[in-house]
Protein backbone atom coordinates (compact mmCIF):
# COMPACT_ATOMS: atom_id res chain seq x y z
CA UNK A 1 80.99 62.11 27.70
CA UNK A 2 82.92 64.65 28.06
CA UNK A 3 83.03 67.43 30.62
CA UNK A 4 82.75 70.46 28.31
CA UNK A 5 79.43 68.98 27.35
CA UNK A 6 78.34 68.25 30.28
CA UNK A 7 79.09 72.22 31.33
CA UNK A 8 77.37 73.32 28.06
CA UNK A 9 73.97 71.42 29.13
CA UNK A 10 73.72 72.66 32.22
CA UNK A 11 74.45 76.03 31.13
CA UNK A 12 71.80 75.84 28.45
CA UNK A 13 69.46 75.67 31.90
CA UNK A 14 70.15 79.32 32.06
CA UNK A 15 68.52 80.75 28.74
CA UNK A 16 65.79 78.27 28.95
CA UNK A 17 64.98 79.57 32.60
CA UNK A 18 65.22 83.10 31.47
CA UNK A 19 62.56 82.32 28.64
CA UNK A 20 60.17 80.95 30.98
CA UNK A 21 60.38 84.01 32.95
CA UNK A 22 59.87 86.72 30.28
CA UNK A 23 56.97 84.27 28.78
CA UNK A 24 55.29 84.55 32.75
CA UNK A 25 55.77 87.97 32.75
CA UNK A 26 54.04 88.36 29.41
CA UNK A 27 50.86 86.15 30.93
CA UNK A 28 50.56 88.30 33.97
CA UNK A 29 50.98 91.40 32.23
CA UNK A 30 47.58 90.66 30.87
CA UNK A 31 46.32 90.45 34.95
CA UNK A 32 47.99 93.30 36.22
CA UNK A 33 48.14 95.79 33.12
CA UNK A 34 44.85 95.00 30.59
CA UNK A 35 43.76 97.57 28.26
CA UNK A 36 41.25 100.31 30.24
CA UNK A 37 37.30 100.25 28.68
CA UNK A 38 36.11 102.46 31.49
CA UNK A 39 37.10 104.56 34.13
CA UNK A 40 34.86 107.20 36.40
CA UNK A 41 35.32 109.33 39.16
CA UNK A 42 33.75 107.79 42.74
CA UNK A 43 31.73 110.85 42.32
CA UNK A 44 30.26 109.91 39.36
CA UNK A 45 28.49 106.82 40.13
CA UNK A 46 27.43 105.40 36.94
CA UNK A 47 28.80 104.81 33.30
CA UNK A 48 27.96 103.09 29.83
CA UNK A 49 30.64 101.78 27.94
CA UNK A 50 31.06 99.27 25.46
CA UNK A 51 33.22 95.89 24.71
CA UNK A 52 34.19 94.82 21.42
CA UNK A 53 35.99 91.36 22.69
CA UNK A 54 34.42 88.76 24.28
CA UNK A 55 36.70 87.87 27.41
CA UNK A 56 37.99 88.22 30.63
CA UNK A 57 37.49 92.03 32.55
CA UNK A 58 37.96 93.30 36.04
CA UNK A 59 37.05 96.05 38.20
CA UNK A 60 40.00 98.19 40.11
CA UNK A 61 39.73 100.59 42.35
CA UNK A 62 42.46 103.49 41.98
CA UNK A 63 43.28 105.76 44.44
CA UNK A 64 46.05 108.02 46.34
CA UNK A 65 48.58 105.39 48.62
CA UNK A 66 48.36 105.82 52.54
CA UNK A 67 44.56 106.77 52.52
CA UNK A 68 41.47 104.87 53.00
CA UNK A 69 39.26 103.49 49.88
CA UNK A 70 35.34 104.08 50.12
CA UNK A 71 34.77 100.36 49.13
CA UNK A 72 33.11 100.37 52.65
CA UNK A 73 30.23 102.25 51.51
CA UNK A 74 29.23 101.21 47.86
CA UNK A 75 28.97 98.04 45.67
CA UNK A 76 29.03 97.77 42.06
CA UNK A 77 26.19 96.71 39.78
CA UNK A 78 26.31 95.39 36.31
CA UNK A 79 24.05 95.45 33.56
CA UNK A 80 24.08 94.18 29.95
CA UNK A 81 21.86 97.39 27.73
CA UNK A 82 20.65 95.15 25.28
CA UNK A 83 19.19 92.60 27.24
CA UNK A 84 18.64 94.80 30.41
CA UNK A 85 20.58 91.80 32.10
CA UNK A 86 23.05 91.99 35.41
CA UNK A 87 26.31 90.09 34.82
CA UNK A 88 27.57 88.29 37.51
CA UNK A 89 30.70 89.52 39.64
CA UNK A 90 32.93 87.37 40.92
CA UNK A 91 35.11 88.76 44.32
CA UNK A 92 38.60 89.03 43.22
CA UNK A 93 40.04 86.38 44.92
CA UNK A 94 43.50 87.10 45.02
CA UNK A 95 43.13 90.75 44.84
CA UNK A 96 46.17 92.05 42.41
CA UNK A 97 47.56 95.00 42.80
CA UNK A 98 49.91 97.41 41.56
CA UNK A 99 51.64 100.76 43.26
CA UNK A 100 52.93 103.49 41.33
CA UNK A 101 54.63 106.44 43.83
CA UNK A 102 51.70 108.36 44.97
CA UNK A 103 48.99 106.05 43.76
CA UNK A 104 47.82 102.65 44.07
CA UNK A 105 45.46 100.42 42.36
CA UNK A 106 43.75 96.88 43.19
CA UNK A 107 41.45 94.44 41.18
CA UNK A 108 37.82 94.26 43.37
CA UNK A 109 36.07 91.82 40.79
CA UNK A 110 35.87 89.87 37.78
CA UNK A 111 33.45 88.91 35.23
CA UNK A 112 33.21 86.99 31.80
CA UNK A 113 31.66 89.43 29.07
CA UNK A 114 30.70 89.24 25.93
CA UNK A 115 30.64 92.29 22.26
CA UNK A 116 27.85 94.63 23.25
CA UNK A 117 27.22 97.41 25.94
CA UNK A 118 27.26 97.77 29.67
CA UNK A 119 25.80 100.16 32.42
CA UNK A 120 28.09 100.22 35.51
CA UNK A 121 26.24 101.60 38.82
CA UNK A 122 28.20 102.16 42.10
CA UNK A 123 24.99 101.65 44.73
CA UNK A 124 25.00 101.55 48.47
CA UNK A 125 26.56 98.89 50.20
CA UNK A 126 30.01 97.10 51.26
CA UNK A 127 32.18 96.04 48.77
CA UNK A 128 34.70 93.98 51.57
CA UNK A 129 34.67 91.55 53.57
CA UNK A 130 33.69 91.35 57.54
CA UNK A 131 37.51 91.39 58.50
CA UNK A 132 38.86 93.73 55.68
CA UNK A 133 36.27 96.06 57.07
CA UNK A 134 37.76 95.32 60.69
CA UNK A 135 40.90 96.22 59.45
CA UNK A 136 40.10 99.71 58.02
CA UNK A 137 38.65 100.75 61.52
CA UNK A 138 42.04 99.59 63.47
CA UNK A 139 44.57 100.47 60.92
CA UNK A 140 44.98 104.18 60.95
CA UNK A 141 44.65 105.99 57.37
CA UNK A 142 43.89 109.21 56.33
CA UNK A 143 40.43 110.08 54.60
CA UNK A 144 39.70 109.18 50.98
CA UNK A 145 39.78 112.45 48.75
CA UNK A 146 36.84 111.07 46.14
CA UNK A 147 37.80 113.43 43.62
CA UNK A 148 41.28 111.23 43.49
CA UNK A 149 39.16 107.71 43.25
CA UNK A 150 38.39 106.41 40.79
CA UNK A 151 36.95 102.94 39.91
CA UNK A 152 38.32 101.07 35.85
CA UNK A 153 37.17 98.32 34.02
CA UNK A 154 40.02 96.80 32.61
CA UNK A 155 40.54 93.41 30.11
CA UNK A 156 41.63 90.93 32.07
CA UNK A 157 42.95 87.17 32.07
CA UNK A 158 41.72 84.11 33.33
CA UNK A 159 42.67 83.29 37.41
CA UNK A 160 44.49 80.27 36.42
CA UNK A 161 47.35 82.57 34.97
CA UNK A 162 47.90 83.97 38.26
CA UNK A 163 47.99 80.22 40.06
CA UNK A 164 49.97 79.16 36.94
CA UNK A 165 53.19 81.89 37.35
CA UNK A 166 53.77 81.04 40.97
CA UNK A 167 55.19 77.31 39.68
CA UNK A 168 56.72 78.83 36.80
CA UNK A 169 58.47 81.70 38.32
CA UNK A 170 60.48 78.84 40.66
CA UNK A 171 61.08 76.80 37.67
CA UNK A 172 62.37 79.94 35.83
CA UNK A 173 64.91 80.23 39.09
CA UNK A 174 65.82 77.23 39.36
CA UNK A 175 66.75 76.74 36.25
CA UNK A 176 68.60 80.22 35.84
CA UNK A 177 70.58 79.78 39.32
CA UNK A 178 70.61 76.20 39.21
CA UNK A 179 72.20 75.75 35.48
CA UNK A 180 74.46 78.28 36.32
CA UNK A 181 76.05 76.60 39.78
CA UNK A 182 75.52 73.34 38.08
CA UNK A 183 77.52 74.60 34.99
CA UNK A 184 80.81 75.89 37.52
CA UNK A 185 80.26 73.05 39.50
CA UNK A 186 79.82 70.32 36.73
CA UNK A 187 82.94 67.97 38.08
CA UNK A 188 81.44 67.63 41.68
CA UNK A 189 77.90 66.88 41.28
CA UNK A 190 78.71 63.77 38.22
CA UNK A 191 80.91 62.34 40.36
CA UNK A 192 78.23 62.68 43.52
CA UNK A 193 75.66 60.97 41.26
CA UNK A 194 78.16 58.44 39.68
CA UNK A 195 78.29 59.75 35.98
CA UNK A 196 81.25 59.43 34.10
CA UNK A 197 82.87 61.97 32.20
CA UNK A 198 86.38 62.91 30.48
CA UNK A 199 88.19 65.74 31.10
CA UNK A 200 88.22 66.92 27.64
């Protein structure tokens, strides 16, 4: 075969790679940017809202950077109106977040919803772990201003698309940066793995 073609193939490895990665970026944007159904000052406490997809949601906390979060000192409660019903939250496991330049913002917990409406309560309580709660006593921070908390409900996506992009962001690399020195270094590596090729 001939050289050129093998060059070709490998640099094919490039656009392929780079359509991988704006298809994972696409999934996560779901995760990290979903559509906001609620949001309420920390100050507020409580609030009804409604869902017209059945899905994936989330609770985030938003708040200023460099200052520490009240999730020490409330949890939230969930409650389907129709049915008078608490929906389950699930702890975010792996906790995405998302920093703009004065503010920050981080998923606390997950549920599975269905069409209908919902009463969010922010009671008393802890809403972190044992050592996350060690941390925020040894790390210094300044106080939380509540008037610039706030806690969202945002659509979400299943946790599998986060565990999902970590495999396909290295196959998205390797095959943009590996096509491409494969492609410039064609003659070396089919001779190193005893292919033979033409010149022309």
């Amino acid at each position: 075969m001939s050289l050129i073609l093998f060059r070709i193939l490998f640099f094919c490895l490039v656009p392929v790679g780079i359509a991988i990665l704006i298809k994972t970026i696409r999934m996560l944007k779901g995760v990290f940017n979903g559509e906001v159904i609620a949001e309420i000052p920390f100050t507020q406490k409580e609030i009804l809202f409604d869902i017209t997809r059945p899905g994936i949601y989330a609770i985030w906390q938003k708040g200023q950077l460099f200052k520490r979060t009240p999730a020490d000192k409330f949890r939230p409660e969930l409650n389907e109106v129709s049915q008078s019903k608490p929906v389950p939250l699930q702890r975010s496991f792996f906790s995405p977040h998302l920093n703009g330049m004065d503010t920050g913002r981080m998923e606390m917990y997950r549920f599975s919803a269905e069409r209908g409406s919902y009463h969010l309560v922010l009671v008393e309580g802890t809403s972190i772990s044992v050592f996350e709660n060690i941390l925020t006593k040894v790390i210094p921070s300044k106080p939380v201003d509540y008037n610039q908390y706030f806690i969202q409900v945002r659509e979400s996506r299943p946790v599998y698309y986060i565990i999902a992009a970590i495999p396909l962001f290295t196959l998205s690399a390797f095959c943009m940066i590996g096509g491409l020195v494969a492609g410039f270094m064609a003659p070396d590596i089919l001779q190193e793995i005893g292919i033979r090729f033409t010149a022309l």
